[in-house]
N, C-alpha and C. Protein backbone atom coordinates (compact mmCIF):
# COMPACT_ATOMS: atom_id res chain seq x y z
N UNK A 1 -84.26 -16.30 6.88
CA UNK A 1 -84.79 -17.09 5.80
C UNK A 1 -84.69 -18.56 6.21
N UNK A 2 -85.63 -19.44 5.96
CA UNK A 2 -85.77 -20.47 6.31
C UNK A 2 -84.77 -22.02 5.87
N UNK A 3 -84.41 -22.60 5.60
CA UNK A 3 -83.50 -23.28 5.03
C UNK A 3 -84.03 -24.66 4.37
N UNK A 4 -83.48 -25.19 3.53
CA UNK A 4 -84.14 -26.43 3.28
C UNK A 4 -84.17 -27.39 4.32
N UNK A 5 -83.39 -27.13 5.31
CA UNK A 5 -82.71 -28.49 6.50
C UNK A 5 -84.17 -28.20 7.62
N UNK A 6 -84.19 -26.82 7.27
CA UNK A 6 -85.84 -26.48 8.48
C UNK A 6 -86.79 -27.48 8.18
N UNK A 7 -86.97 -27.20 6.97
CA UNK A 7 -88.07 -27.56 6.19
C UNK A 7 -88.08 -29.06 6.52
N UNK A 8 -86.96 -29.53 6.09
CA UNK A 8 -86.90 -31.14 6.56
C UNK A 8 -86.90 -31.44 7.79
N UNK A 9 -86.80 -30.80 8.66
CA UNK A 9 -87.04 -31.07 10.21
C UNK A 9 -88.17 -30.84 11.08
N UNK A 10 -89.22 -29.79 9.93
CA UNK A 10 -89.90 -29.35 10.51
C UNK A 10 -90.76 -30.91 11.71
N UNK A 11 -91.63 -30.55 12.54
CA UNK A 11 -92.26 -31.51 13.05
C UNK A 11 -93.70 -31.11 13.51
N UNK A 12 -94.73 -31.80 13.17
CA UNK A 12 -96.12 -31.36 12.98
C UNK A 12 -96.66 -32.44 14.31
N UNK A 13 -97.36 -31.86 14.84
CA UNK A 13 -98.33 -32.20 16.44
C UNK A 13 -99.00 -33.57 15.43
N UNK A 14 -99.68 -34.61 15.92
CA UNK A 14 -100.89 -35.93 15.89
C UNK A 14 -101.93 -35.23 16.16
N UNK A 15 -102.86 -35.86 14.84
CA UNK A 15 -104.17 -35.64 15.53
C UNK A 15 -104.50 -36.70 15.20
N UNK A 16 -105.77 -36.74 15.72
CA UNK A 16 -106.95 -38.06 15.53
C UNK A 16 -107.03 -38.00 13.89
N UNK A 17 -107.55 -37.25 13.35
CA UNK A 17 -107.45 -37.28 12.28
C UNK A 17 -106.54 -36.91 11.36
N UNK A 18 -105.49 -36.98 11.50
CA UNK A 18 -104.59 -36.35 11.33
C UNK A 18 -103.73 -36.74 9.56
N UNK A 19 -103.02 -36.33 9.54
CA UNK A 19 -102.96 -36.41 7.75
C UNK A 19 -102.04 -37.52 7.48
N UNK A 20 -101.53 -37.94 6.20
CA UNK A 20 -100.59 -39.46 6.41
C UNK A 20 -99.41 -39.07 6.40
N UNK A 21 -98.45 -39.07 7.35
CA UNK A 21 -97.46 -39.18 7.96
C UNK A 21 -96.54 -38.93 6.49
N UNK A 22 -96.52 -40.37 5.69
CA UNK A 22 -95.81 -40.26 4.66
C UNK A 22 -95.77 -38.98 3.78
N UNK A 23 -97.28 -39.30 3.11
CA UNK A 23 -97.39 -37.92 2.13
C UNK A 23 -96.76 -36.70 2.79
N UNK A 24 -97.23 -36.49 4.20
CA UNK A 24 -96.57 -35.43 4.57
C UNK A 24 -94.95 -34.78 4.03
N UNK A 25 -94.37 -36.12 4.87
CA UNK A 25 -93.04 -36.15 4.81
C UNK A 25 -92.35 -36.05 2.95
N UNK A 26 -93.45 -36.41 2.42
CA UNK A 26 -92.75 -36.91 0.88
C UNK A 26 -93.16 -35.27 0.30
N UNK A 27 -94.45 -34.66 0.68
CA UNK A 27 -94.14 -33.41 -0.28
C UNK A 27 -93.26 -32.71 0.35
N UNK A 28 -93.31 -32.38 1.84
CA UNK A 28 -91.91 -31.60 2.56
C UNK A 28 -90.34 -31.79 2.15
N UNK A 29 -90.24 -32.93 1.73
CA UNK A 29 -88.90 -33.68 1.36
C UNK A 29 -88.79 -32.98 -0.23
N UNK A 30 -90.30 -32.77 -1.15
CA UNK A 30 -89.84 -32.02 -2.28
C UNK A 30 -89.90 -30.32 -2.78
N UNK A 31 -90.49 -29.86 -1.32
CA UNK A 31 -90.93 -28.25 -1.53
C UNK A 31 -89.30 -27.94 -0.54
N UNK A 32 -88.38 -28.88 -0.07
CA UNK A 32 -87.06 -28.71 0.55
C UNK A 32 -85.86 -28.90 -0.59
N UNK A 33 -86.23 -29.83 -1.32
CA UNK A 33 -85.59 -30.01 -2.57
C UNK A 33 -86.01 -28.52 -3.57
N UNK A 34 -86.81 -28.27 -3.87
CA UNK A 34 -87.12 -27.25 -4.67
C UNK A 34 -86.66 -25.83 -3.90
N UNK A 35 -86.77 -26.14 -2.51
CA UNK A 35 -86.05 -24.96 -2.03
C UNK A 35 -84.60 -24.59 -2.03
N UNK A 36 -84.15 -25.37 -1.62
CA UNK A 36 -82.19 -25.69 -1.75
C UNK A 36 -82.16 -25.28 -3.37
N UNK A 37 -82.79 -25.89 -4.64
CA UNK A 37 -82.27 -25.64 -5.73
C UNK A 37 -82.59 -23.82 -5.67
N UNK A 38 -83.57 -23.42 -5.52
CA UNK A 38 -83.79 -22.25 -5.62
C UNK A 38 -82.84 -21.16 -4.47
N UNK A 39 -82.92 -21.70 -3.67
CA UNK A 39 -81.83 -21.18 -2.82
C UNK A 39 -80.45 -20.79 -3.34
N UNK A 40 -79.69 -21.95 -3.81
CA UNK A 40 -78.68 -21.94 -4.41
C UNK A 40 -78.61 -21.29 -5.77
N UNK A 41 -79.47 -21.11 -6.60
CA UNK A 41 -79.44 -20.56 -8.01
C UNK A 41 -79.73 -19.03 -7.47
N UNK A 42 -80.32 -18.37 -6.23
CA UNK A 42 -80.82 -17.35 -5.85
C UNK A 42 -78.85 -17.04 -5.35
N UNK A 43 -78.51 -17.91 -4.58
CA UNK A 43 -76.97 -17.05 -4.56
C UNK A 43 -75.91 -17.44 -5.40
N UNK A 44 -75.93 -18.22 -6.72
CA UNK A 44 -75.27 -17.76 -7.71
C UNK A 44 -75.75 -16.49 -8.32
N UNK A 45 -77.21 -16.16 -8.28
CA UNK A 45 -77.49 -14.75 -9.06
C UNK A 45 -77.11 -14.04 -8.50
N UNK A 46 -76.91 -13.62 -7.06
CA UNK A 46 -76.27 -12.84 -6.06
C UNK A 46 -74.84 -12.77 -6.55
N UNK A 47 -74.05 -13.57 -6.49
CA UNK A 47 -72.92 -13.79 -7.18
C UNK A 47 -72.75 -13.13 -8.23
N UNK A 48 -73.65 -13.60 -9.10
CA UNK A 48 -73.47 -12.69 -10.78
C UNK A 48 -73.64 -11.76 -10.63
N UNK A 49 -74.59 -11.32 -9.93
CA UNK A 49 -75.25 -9.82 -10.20
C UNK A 49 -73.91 -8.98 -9.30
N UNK A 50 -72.99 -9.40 -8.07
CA UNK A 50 -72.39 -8.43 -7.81
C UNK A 50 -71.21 -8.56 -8.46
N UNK A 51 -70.84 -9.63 -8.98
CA UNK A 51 -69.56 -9.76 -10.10
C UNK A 51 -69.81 -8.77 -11.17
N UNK A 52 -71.31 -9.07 -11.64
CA UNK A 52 -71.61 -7.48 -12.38
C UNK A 52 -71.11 -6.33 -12.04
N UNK A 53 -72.16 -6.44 -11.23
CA UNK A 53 -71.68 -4.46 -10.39
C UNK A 53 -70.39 -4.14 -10.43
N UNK A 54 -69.31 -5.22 -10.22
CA UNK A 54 -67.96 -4.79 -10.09
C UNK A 54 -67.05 -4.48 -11.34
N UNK A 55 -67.95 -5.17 -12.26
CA UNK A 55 -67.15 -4.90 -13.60
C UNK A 55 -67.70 -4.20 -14.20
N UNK A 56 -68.99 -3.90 -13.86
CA UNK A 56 -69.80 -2.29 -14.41
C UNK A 56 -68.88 -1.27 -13.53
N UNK A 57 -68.77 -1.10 -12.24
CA UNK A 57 -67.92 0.03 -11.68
C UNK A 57 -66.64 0.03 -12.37
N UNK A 58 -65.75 -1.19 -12.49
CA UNK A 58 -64.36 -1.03 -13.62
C UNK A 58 -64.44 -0.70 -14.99
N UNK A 59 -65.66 -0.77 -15.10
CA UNK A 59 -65.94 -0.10 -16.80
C UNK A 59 -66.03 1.47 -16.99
N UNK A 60 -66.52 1.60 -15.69
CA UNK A 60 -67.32 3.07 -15.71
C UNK A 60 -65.78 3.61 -14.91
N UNK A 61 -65.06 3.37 -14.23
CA UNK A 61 -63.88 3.96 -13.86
C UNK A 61 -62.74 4.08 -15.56
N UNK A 62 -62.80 2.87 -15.97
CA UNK A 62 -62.29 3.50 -17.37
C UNK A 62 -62.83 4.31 -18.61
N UNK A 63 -64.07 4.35 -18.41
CA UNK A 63 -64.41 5.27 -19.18
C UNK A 63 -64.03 6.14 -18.73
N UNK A 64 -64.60 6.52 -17.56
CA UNK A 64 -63.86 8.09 -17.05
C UNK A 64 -62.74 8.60 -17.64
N UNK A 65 -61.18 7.24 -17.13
CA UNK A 65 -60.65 7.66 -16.97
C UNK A 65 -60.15 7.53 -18.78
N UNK A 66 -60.93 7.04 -19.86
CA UNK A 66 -61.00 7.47 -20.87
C UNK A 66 -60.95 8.84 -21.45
N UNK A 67 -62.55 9.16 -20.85
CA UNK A 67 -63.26 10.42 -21.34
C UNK A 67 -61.91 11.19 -20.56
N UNK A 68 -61.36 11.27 -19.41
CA UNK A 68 -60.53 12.30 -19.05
C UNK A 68 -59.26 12.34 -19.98
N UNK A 69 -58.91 11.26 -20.23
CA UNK A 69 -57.55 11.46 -21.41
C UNK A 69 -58.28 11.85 -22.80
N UNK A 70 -59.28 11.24 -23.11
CA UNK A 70 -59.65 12.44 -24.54
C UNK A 70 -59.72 13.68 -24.19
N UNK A 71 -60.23 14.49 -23.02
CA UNK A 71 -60.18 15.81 -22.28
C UNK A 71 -58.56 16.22 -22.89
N UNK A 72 -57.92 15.54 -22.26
CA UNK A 72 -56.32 15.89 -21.84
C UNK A 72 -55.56 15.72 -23.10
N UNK A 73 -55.43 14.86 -23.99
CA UNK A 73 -55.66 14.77 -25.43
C UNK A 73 -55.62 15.68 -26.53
N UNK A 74 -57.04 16.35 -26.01
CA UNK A 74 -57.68 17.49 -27.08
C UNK A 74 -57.20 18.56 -26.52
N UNK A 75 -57.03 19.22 -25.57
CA UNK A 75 -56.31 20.27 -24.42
C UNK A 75 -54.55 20.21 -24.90
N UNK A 76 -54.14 18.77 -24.79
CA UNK A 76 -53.06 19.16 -25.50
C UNK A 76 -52.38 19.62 -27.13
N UNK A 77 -53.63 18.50 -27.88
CA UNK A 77 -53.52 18.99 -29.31
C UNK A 77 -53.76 20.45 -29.24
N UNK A 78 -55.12 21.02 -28.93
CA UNK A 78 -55.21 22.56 -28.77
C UNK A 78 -53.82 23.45 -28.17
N UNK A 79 -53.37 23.00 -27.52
CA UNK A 79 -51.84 23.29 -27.00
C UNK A 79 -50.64 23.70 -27.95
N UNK A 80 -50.82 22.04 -28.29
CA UNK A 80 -49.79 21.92 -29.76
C UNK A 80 -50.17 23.21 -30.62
N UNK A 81 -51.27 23.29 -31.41
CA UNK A 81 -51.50 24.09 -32.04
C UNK A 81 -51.51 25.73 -32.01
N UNK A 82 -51.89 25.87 -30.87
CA UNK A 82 -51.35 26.97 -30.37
C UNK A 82 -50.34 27.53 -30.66
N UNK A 83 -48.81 26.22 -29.89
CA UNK A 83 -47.61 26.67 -30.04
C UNK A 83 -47.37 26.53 -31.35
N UNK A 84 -47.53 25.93 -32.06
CA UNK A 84 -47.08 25.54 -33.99
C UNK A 84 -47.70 27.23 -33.96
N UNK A 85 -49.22 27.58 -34.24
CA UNK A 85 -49.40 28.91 -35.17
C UNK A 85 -48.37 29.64 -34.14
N UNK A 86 -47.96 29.96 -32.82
CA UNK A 86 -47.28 31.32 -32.06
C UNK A 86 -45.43 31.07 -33.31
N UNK A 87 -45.04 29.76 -33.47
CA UNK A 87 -43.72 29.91 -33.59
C UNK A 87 -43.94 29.94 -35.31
N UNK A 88 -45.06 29.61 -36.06
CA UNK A 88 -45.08 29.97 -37.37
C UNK A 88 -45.30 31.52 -37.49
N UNK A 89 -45.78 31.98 -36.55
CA UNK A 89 -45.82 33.43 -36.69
C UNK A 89 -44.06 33.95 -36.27
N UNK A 90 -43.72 33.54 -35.54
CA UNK A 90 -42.12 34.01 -35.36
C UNK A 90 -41.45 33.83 -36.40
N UNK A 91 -41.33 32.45 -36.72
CA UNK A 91 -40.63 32.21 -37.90
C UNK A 91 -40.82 33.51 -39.21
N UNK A 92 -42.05 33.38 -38.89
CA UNK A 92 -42.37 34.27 -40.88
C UNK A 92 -41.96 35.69 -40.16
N UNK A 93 -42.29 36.69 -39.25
CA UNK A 93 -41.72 37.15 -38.67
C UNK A 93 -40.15 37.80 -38.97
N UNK A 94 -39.87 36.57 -38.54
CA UNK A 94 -37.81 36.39 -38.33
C UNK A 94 -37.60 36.63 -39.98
N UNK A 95 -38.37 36.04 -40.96
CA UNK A 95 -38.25 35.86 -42.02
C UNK A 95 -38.54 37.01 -42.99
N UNK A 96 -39.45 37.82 -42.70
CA UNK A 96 -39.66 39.05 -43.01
C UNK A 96 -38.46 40.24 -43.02
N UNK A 97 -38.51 39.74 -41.33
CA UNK A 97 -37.23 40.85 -41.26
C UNK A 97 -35.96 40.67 -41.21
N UNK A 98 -35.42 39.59 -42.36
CA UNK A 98 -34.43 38.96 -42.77
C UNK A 98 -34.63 39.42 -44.44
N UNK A 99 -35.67 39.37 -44.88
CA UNK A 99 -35.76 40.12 -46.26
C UNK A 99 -35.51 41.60 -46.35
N UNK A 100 -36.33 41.85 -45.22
CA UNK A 100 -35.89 43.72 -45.52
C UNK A 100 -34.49 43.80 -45.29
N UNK A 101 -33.69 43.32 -44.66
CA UNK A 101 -32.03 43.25 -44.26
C UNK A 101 -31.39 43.17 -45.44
N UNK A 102 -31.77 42.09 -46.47
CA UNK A 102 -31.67 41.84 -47.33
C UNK A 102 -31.75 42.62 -48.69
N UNK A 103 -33.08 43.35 -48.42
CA UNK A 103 -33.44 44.50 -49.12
C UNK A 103 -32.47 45.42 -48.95
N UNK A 104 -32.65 45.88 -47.74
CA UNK A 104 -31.89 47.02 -47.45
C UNK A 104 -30.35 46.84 -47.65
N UNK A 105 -29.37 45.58 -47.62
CA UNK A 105 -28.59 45.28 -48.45
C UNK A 105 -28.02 45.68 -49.83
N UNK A 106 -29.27 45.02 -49.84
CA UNK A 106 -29.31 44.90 -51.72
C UNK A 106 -29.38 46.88 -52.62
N UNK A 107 -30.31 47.58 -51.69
CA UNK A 107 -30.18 48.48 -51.83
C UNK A 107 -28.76 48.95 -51.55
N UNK A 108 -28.31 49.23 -50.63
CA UNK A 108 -26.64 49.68 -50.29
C UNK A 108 -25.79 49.58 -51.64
N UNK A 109 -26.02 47.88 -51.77
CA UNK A 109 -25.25 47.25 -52.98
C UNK A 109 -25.17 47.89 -54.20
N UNK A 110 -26.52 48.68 -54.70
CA UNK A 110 -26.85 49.59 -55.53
C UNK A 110 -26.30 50.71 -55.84
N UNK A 111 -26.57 51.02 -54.38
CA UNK A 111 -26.05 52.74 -54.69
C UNK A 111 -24.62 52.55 -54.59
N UNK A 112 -23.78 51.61 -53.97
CA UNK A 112 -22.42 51.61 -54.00
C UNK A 112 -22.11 51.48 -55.53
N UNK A 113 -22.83 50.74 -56.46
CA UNK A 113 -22.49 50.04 -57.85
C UNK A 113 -22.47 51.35 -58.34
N UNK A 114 -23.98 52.45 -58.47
CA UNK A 114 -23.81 53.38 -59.51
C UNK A 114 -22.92 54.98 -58.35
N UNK A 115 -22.51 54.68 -57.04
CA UNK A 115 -21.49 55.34 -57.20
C UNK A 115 -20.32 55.41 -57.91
N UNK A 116 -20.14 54.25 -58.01
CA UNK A 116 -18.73 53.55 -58.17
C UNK A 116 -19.01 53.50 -59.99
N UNK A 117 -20.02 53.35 -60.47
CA UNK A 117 -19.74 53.33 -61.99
C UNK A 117 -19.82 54.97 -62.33
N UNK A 118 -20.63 56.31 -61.59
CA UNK A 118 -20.46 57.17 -61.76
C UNK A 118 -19.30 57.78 -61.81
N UNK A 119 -18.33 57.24 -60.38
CA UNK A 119 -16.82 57.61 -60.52
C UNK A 119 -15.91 57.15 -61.84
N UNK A 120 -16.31 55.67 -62.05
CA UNK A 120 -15.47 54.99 -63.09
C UNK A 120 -16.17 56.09 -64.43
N UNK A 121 -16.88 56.53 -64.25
CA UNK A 121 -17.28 57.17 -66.06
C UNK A 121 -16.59 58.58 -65.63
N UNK A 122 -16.50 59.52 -64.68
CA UNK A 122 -15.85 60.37 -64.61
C UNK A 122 -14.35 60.53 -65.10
N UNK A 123 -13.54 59.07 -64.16
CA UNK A 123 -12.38 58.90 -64.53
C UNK A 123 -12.31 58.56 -65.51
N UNK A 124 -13.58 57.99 -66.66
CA UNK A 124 -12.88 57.45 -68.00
C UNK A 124 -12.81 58.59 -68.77
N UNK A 125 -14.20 59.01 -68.65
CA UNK A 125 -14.46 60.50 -69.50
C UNK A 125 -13.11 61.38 -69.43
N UNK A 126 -12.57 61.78 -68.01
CA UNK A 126 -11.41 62.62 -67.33
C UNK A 126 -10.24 61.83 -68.81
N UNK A 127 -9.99 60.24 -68.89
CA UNK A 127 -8.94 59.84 -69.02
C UNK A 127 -9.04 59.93 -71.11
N UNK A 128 -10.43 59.72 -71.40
CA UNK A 128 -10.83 59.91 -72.76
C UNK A 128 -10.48 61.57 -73.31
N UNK A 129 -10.95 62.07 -72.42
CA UNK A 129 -10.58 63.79 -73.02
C UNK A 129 -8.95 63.96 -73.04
N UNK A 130 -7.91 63.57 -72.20
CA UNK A 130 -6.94 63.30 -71.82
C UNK A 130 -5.87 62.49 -73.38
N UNK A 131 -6.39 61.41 -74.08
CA UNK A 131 -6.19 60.96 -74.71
C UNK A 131 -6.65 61.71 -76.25
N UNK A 132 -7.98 62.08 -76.37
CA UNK A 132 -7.90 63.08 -77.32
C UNK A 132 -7.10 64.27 -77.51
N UNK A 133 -6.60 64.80 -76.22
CA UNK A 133 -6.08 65.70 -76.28
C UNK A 133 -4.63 65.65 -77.04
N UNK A 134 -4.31 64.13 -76.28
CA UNK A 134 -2.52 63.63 -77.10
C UNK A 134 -3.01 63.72 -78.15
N UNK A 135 -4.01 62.95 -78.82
CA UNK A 135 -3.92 62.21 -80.11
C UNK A 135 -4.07 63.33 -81.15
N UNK A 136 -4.76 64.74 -80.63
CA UNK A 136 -4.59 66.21 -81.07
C UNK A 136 -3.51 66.73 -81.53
N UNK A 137 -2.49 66.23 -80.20
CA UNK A 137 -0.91 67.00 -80.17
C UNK A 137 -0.21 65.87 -80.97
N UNK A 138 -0.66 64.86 -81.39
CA UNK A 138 0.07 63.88 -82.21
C UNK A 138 -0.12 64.44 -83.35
N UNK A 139 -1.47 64.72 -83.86
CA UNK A 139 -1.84 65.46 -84.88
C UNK A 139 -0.82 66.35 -85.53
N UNK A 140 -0.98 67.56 -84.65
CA UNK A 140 0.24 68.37 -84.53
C UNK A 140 1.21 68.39 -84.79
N UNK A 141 2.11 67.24 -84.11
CA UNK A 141 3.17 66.79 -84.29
C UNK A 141 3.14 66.41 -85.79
N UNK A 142 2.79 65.37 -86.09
CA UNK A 142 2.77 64.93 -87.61
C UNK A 142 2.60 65.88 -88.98
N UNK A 143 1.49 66.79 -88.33
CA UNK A 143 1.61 68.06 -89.35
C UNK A 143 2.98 68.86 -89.06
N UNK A 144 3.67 68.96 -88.44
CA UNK A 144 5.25 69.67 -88.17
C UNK A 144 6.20 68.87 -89.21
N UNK A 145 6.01 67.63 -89.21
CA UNK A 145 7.04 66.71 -90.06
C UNK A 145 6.65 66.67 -91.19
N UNK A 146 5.34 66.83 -91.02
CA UNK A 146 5.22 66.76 -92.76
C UNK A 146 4.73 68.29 -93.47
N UNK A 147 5.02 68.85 -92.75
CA UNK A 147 5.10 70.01 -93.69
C UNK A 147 6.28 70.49 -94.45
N UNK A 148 5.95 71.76 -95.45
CA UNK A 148 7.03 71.52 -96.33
C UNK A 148 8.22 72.41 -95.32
N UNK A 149 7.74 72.98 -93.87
CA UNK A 149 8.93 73.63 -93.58
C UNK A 149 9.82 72.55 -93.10
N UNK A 150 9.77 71.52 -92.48
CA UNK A 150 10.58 70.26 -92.13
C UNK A 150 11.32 69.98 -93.71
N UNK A 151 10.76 69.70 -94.55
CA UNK A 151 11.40 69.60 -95.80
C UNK A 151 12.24 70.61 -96.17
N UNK A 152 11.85 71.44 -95.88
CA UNK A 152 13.26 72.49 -95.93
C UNK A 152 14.33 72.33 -95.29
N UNK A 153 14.02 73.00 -94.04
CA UNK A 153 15.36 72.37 -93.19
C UNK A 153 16.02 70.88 -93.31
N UNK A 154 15.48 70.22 -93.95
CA UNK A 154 16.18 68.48 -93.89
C UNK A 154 17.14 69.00 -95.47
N UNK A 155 16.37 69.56 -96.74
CA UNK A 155 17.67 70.19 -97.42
C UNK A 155 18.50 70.91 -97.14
N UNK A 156 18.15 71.71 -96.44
CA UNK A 156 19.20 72.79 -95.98
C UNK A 156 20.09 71.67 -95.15
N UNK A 157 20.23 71.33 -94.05
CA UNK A 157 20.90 70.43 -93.16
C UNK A 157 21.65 69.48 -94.61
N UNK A 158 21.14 68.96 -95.69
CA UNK A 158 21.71 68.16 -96.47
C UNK A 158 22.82 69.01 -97.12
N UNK A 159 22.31 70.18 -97.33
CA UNK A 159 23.42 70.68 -98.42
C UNK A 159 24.38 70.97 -97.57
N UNK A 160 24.30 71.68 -96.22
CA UNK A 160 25.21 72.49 -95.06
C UNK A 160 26.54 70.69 -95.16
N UNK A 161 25.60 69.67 -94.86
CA UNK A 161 26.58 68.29 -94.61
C UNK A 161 27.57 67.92 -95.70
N UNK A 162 27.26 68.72 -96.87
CA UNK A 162 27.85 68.43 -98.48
C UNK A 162 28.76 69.30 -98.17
N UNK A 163 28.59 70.74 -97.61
CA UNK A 163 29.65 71.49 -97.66
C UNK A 163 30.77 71.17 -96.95
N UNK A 164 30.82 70.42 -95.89
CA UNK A 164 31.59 69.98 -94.77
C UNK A 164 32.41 69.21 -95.07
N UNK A 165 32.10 68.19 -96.18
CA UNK A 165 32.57 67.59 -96.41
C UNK A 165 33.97 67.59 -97.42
């Protein structure tokens, strides 16, 4: 590519008729000026444009490496969740068969109660018939004292004690 310094150096042959020296020199001096500016604004755009590129490639490397952690992210929430429903299922599980234990407990508890109140009504019943039976022979008894044969013998014994005396 040609340079503005060419341009200003260039050097053109004489002719007889040849063109005016000055003008020459004066538009060359401004199509060299217009070149250098354009030159130079042509490699600041060079400049920009690959300062671009480089921060378009660092953009596009974090997106990636964005899009790969939302990947990794969602893979792990799905993870999470996974393990939460596997150990909510254990739990209720564990919990289930902590009720039937419970149940089955509670049952035991039962049949021990109406063994144990079946025995206690046997022994009361056993101890109630037992007590009617005294309170029969008390009966008994009381009809012995108060009949008139006790009244006899208590005179007889009275008069026998009169005689003794």
């Amino acid at each position: 590519m040609i340079t503005g310094m060419e341009i200003r150096n260039q050097q053109f042959r004489k002719s007889i008729r040849g063109l005016n020296e000055e003008e020459v020199k004066n538009f060359i001096e401004r199509i060299a000026l217009d070149y250098e500016s354009l030159y130079g604004e042509n490699a600041q755009l060079k400049e920009t444009v690959q300062r671009l590129e480089h921060e378009i490639t660092r953009y596009r490397r974090i997106e990636e490496t964005m899009n790969n952690t939302l990947i990794l992210a969602q893979q792990t929430a799905e993870n999470h969740k996974i393990n939460a429903r596997k150990e909510a299922d254990l739990i209720l599980e564990e919990a289930k068969q902590k009720i039937f234990e419970v149940l089955m407990s509670y049952q035991d508890v039962v049949k021990r109660v109406n063994t144990f109140n079946a025995e206690m009504k046997g022994q009361m019943t056993g101890q109630l018939e037992l007590l009617e039976k005294n309170q029969q022979k008390m009966a008994e008894l009381s009809e012995v004292f108060k009949g008139n044969d006790l009244k006899a013998m208590l005179g007889n014994l009275e008069v026998a004690s009169n005689l003794d005396e």
